[in-house]
Protein backbone atom coordinates (compact mmCIF):
# COMPACT_ATOMS: atom_id res chain seq x y z
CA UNK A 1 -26.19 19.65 22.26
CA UNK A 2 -23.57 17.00 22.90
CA UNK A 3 -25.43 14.79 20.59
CA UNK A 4 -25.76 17.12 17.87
CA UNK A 5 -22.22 17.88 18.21
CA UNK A 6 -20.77 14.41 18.29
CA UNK A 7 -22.97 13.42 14.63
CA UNK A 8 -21.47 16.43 13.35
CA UNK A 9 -17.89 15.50 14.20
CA UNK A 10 -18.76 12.06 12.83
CA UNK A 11 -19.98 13.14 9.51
CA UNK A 12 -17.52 15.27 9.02
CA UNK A 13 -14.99 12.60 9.64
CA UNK A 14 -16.64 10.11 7.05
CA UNK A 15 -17.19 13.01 4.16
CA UNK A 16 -13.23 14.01 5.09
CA UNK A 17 -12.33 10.58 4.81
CA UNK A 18 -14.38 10.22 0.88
CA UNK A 19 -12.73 12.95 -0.67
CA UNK A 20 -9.70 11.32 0.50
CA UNK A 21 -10.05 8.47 -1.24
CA UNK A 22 -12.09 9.17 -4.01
CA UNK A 23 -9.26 8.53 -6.58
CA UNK A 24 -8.15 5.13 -4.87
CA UNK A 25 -9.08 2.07 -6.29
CA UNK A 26 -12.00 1.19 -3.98
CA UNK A 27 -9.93 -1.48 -2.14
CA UNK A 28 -8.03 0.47 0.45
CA UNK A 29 -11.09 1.74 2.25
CA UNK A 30 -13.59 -0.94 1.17
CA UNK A 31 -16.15 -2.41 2.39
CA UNK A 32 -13.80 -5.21 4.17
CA UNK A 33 -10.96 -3.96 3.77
CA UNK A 34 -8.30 -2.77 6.64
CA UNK A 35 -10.47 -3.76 9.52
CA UNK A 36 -8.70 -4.39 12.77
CA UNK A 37 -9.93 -6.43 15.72
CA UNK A 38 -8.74 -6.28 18.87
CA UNK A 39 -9.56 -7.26 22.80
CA UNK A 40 -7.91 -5.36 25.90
CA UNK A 41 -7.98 -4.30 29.87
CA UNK A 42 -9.10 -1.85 30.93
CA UNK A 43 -8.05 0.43 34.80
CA UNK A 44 -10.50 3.57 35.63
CA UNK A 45 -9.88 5.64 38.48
CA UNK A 46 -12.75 8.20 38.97
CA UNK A 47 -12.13 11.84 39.43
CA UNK A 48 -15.53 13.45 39.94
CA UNK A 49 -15.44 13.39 44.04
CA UNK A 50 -12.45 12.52 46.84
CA UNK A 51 -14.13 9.09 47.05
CA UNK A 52 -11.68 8.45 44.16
CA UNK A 53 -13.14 4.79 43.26
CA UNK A 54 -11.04 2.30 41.16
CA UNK A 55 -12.59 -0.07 38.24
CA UNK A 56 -11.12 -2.73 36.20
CA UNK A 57 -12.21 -4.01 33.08
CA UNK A 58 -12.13 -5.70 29.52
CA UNK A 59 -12.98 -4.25 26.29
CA UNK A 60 -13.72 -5.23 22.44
CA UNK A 61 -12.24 -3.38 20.06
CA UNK A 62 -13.11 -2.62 16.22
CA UNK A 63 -11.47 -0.61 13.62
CA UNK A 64 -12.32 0.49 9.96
CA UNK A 65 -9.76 2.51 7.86
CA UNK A 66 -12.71 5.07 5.90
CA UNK A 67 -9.09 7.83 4.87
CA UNK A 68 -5.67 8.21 4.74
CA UNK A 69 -5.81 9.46 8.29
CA UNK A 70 -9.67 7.95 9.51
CA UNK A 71 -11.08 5.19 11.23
CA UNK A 72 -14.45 4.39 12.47
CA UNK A 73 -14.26 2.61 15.57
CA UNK A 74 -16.70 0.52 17.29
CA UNK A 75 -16.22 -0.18 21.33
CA UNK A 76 -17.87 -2.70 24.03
CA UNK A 77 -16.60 -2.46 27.42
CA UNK A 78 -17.30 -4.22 30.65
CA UNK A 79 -16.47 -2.28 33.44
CA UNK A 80 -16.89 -3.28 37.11
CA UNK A 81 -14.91 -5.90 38.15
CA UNK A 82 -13.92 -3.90 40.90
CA UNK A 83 -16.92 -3.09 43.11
CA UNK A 84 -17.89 0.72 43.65
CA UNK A 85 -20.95 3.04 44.59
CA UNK A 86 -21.06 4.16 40.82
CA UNK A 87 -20.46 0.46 39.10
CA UNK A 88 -21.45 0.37 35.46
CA UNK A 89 -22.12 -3.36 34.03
CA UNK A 90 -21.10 -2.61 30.36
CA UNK A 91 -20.68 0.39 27.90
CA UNK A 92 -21.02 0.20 24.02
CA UNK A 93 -19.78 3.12 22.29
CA UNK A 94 -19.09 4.24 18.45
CA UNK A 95 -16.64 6.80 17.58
CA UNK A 96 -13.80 7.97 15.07
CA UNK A 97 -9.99 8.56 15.64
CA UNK A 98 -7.58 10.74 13.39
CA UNK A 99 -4.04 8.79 12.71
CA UNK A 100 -0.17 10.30 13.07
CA UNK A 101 0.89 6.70 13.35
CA UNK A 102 2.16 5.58 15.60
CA UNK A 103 0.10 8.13 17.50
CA UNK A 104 -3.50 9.00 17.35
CA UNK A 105 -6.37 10.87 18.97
CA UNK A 106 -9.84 9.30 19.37
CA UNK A 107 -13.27 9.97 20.59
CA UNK A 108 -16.51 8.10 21.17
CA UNK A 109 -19.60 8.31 21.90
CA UNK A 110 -22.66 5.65 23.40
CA UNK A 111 -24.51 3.94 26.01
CA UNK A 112 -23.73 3.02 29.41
CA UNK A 113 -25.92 -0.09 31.47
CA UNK A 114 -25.65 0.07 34.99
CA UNK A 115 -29.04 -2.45 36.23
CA UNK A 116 -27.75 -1.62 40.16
CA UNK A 117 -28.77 2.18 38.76
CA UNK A 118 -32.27 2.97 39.14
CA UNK A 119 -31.73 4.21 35.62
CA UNK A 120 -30.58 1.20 33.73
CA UNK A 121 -29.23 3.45 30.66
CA UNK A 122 -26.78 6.73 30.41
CA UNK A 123 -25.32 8.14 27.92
CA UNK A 124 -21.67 7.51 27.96
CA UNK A 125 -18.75 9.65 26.16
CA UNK A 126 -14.95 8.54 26.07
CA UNK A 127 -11.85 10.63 24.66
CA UNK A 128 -8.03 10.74 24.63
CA UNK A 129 -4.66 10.07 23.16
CA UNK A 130 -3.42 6.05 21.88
CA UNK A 131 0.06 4.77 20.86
CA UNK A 132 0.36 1.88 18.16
CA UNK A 133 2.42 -0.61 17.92
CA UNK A 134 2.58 -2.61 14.56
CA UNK A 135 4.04 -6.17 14.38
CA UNK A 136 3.19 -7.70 11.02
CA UNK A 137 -0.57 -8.67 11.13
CA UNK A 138 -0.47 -7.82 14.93
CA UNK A 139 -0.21 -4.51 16.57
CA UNK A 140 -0.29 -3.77 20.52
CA UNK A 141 -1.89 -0.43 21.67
CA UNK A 142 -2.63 1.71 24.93
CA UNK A 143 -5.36 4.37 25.11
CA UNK A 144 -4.92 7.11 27.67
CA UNK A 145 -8.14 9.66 28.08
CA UNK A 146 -11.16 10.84 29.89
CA UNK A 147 -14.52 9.01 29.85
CA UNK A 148 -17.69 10.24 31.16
CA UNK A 149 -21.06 8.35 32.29
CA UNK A 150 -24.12 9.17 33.24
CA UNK A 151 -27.22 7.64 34.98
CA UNK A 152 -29.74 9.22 36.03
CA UNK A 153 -29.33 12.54 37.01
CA UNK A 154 -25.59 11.68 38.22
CA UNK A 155 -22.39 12.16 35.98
CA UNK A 156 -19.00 10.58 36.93
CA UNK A 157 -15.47 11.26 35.15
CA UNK A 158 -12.84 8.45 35.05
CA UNK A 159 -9.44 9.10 34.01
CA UNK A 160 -8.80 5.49 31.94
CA UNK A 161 -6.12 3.34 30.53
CA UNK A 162 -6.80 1.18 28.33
CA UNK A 163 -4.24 -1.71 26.57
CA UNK A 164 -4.51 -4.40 24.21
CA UNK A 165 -4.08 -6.10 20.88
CA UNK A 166 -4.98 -5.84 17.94
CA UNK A 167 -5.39 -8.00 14.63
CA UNK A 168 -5.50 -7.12 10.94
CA UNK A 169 -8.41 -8.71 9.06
CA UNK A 170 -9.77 -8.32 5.61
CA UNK A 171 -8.51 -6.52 2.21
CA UNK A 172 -5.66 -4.78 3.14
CA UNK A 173 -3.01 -2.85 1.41
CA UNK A 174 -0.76 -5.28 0.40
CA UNK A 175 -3.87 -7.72 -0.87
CA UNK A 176 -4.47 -4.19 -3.21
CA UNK A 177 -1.20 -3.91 -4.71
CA UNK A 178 -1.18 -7.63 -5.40
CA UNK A 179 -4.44 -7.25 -7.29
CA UNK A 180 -3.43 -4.32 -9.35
CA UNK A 181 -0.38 -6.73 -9.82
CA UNK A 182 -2.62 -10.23 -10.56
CA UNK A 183 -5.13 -7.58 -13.12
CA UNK A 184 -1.99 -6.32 -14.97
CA UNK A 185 -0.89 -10.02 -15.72
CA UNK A 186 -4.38 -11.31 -16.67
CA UNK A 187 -4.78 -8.05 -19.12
CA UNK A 188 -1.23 -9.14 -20.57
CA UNK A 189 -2.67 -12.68 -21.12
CA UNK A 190 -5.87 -11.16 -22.69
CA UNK A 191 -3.54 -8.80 -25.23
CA UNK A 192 -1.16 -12.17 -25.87
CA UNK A 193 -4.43 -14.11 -26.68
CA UNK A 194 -5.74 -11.44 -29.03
CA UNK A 195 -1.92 -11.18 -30.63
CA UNK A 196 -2.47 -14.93 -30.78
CA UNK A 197 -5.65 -15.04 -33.27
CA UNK A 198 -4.52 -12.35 -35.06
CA UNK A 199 -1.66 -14.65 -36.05
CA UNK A 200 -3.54 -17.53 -36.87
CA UNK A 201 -5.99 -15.06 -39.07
CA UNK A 202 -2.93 -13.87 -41.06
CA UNK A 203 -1.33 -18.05 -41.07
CA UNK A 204 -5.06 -18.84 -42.75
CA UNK A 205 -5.09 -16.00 -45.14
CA UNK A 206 -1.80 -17.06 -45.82
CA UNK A 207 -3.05 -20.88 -47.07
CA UNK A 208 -5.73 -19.13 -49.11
CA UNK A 209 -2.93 -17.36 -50.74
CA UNK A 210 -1.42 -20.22 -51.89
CA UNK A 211 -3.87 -20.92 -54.79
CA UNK A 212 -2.39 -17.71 -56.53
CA UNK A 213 1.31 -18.06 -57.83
CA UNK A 214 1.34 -14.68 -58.32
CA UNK A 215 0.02 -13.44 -54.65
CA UNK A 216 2.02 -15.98 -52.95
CA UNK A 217 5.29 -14.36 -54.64
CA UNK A 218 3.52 -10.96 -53.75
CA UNK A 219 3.48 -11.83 -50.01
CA UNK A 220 6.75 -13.65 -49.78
CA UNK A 221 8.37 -10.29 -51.03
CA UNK A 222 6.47 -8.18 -48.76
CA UNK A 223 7.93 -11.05 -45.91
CA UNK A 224 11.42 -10.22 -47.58
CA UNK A 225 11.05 -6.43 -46.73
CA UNK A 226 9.46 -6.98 -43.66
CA UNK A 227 12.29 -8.77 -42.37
CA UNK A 228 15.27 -6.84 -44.08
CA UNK A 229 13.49 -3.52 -42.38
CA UNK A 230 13.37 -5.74 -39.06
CA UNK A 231 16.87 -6.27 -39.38
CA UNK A 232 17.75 -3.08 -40.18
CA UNK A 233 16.01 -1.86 -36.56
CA UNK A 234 17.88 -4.74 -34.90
CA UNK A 235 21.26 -3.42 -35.88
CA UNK A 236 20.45 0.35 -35.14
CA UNK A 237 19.52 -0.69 -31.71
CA UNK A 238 22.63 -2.53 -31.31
CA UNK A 239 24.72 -0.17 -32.68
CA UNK A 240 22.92 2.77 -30.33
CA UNK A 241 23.09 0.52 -27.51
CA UNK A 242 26.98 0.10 -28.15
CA UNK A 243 27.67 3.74 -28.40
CA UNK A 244 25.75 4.58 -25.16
CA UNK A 245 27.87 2.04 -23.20
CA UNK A 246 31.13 4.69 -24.01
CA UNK A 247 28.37 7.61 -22.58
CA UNK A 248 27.92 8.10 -19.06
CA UNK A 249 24.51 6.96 -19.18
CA UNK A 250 22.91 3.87 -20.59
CA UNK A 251 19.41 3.04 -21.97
CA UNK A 252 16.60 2.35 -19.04
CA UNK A 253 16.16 -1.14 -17.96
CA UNK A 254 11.93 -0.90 -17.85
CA UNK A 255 9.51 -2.49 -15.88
CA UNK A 256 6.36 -3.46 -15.32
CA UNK A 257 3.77 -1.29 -13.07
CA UNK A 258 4.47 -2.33 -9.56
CA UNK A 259 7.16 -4.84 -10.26
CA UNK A 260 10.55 -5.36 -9.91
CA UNK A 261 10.95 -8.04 -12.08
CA UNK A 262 13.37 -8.07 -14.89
CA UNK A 263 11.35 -8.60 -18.25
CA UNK A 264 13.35 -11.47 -20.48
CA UNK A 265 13.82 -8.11 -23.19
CA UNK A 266 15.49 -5.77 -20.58
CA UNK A 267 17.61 -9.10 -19.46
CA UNK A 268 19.04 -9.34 -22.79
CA UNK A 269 20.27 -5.42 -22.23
CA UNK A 270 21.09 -6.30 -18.82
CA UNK A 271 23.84 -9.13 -20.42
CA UNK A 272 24.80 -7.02 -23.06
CA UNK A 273 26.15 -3.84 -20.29
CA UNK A 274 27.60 -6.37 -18.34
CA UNK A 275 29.82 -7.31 -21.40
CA UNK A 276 30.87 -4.17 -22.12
CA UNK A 277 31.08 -3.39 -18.17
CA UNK A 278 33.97 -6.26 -18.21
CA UNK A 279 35.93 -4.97 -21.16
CA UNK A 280 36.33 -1.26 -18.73
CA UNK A 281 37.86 -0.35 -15.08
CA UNK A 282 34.67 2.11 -14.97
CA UNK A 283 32.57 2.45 -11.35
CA UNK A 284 28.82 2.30 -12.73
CA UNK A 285 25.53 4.13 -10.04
CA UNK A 286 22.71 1.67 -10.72
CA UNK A 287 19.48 4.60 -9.79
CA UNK A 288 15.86 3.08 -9.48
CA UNK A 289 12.73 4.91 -10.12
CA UNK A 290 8.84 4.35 -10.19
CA UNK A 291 6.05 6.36 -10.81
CA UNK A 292 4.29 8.87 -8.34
CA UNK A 293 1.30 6.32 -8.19
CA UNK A 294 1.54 5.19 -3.66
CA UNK A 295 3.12 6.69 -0.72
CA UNK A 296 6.59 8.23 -0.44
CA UNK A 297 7.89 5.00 1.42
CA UNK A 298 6.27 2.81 -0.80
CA UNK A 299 7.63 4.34 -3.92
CA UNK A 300 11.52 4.46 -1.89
CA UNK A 301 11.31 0.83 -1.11
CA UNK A 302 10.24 -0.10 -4.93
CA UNK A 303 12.31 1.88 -6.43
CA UNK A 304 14.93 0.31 -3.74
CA UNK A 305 14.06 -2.89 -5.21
CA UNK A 306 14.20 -2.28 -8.35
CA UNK A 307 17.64 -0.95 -7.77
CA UNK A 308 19.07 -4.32 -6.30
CA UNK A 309 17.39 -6.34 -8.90
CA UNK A 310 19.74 -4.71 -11.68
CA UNK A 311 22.62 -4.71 -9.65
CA UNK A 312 22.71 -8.60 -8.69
CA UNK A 313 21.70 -9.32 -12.39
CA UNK A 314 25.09 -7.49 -13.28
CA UNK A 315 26.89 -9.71 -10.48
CA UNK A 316 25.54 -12.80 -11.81
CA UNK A 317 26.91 -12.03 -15.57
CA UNK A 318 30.57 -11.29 -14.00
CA UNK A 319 30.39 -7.92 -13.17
CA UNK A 320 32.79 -6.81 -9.96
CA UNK A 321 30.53 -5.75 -7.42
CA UNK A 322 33.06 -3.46 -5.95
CA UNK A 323 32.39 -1.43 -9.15
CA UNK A 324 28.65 -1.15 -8.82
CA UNK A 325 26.13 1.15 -6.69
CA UNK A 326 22.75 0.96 -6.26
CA UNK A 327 20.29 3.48 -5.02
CA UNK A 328 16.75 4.26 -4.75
CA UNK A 329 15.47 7.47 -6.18
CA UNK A 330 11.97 6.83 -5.30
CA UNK A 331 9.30 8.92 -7.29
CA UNK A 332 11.19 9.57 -10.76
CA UNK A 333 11.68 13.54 -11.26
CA UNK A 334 14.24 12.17 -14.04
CA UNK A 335 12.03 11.47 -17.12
CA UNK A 336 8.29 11.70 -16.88
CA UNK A 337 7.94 9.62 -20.66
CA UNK A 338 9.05 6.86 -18.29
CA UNK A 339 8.77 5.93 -14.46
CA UNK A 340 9.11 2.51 -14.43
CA UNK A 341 12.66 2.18 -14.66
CA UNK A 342 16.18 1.84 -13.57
CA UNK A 343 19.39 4.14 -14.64
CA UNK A 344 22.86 3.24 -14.97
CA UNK A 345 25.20 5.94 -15.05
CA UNK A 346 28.79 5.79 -15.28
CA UNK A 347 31.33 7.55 -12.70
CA UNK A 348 33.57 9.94 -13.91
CA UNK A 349 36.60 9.34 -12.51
């Protein structure tokens, strides 16, 4: 029955964990991806008669992130470098644990090897409570639970603690978001090369059209009107972009997905506020936004970032900082058309 039960928690754990993720781009909970290694000691101290034995031992570790709360875990123990009447040699165990980092509960299930037992093999079943500590790539933790062994006909409980430490390895989220980052700026290369031989097809069709007097003047007027309508856009922004800066809000500075980089187009903008900025005594809130795409915290710090960007740009082109204040809005709420952005609003005084 304990068998039966323990598949069942484990399946439901991995199906839980697949609906999770479903939507995600398949690097989060891949194959290799956020996989943590870790080694650790272990101190037992049994509770199942008044003999009360004590144990000592080491222990290996493995992780696998399979949801947004998951992990598969895979555990080898050797246990019995303190002597007793009930000394197992080694333990291997699989399991899952469920995450409120930095707190999570766990339970495995295995195989115990005793070879002082007359039965070399029990079945072995561990369970409790762990506390995570991250540090960058590096993380300490300490298990505290219940583990129970059998050989033979004989079952023992141990109340355990475990600690140790524990490595990141493989794809892991940052590596994804740099991806999504290095496949946006390979697709903008691929559009910039297709923009490219579209301009050579129209530069050839334009030789060919110098055999005709009369297409060639054709073309060059359809150039003229081209231009004068190009113009015509490039003053109307201007002029828009003027009368916003007497508003209390200005046009968006944009940017990319995932990036907090100012584009050379919104820099241009960027120069032109700070202009303007200089020729007023105004107080200016600088209010970054992304998309919903992430985590909460995620989405705070980018938008955070985004935020700061704007605001030293402004500093650099001779704006007062005393007069500027940024802030991170996180997800936008403000204009759906448009996630990807930053605000600057001016304060009513």
């Amino acid at each position: 029955m304990r068998k039966i039960l323990t598949i069942a928690a484990l399946l439901l754990a991995v199906a839980t964990a697949q609906s999770q993720s479903k939507y995600d781009n398949g690097f989060k909970y891949g194959l290799l991806s956020n996989i943590e290694v870790g080694v650790g000691g272990i101190y037992s101290y049994e509770i199942t008669n008044q003999a009360h034995h004590k144990n000592a031992g080491a222990q290996l570790l493995v992780t696998k992130r399979i949801g947004d709360y998951w992990r598969l875990r895979g555990v080898a123990e050797v246990n019995g470098f303190i002597p007793n009447k009930f000394d197992r040699f080694g333990k291997g165990m699989v399991g899952v644990s469920f995450d409120l980092l930095p707190f999570y509960v766990f339970a495995d299930y295995g195989a115990n090897l005793n070879p002082s037992s007359k039965s070399k093999f029990g079945l072995a079943m561990d369970g409790g409570i762990g506390l995570q500590f991250r540090l960058g790539a590096a993380s300490l933790y300490v298990e505290g639970g219940v583990d129970r062994n059998n050989n033979g006909n004989k079952w023992q409980s141990n109340a355990e603690v475990k600690a140790g430490v524990l490595v990141s390895t493989g794809i892991t989220e940052t590596d994804r978001v740099r991806k999504s980052i290095d496949d946006n700026m390979r697709s903008e290369y691929g559009n910039l090369k297709g923009e490219n031989k579209v301009l050579k097809s129209e530069l050839q069709k334009c030789q060919d059209a110098t055999t005709s007097l009369q297409e060639s003047a054709m073309q060059m007027a359809a150039m003229v009107e081209s231009l004068k309508s190009q113009l015509a856009d490039c003053k109307t922004e201007t002029k828009t972009i003027k009368e916003n800066c007497g508003k209390t809000e200005f046009y968006p500075i944009v940017f990319d997905f995932a990036s907090y980089e100012i584009t050379d187009a919104m820099d241009d903008y960027i120069m032109d506020y700070a202009e303007m900025m200089q020729s007023n005594n105004y107080d200016y809130r600088i209010l970054g936004y992304c998309s919903a795409n992430g985590t909460d915290w995620k989405n705070q710090i980018l938008s955070e970032k985004r935020a700061n960007a704007v605001y030293y740009r402004l500093i650099d082109y001779g704006v007062d900082e005393s007069r500027l204040f940024p802030e991170g809005k996180g997800m936008s709420d403000y204009d759906k058309a448009s996630e990807q952005k930053v605000i600057i609003t001016k304060i009513e005084r």
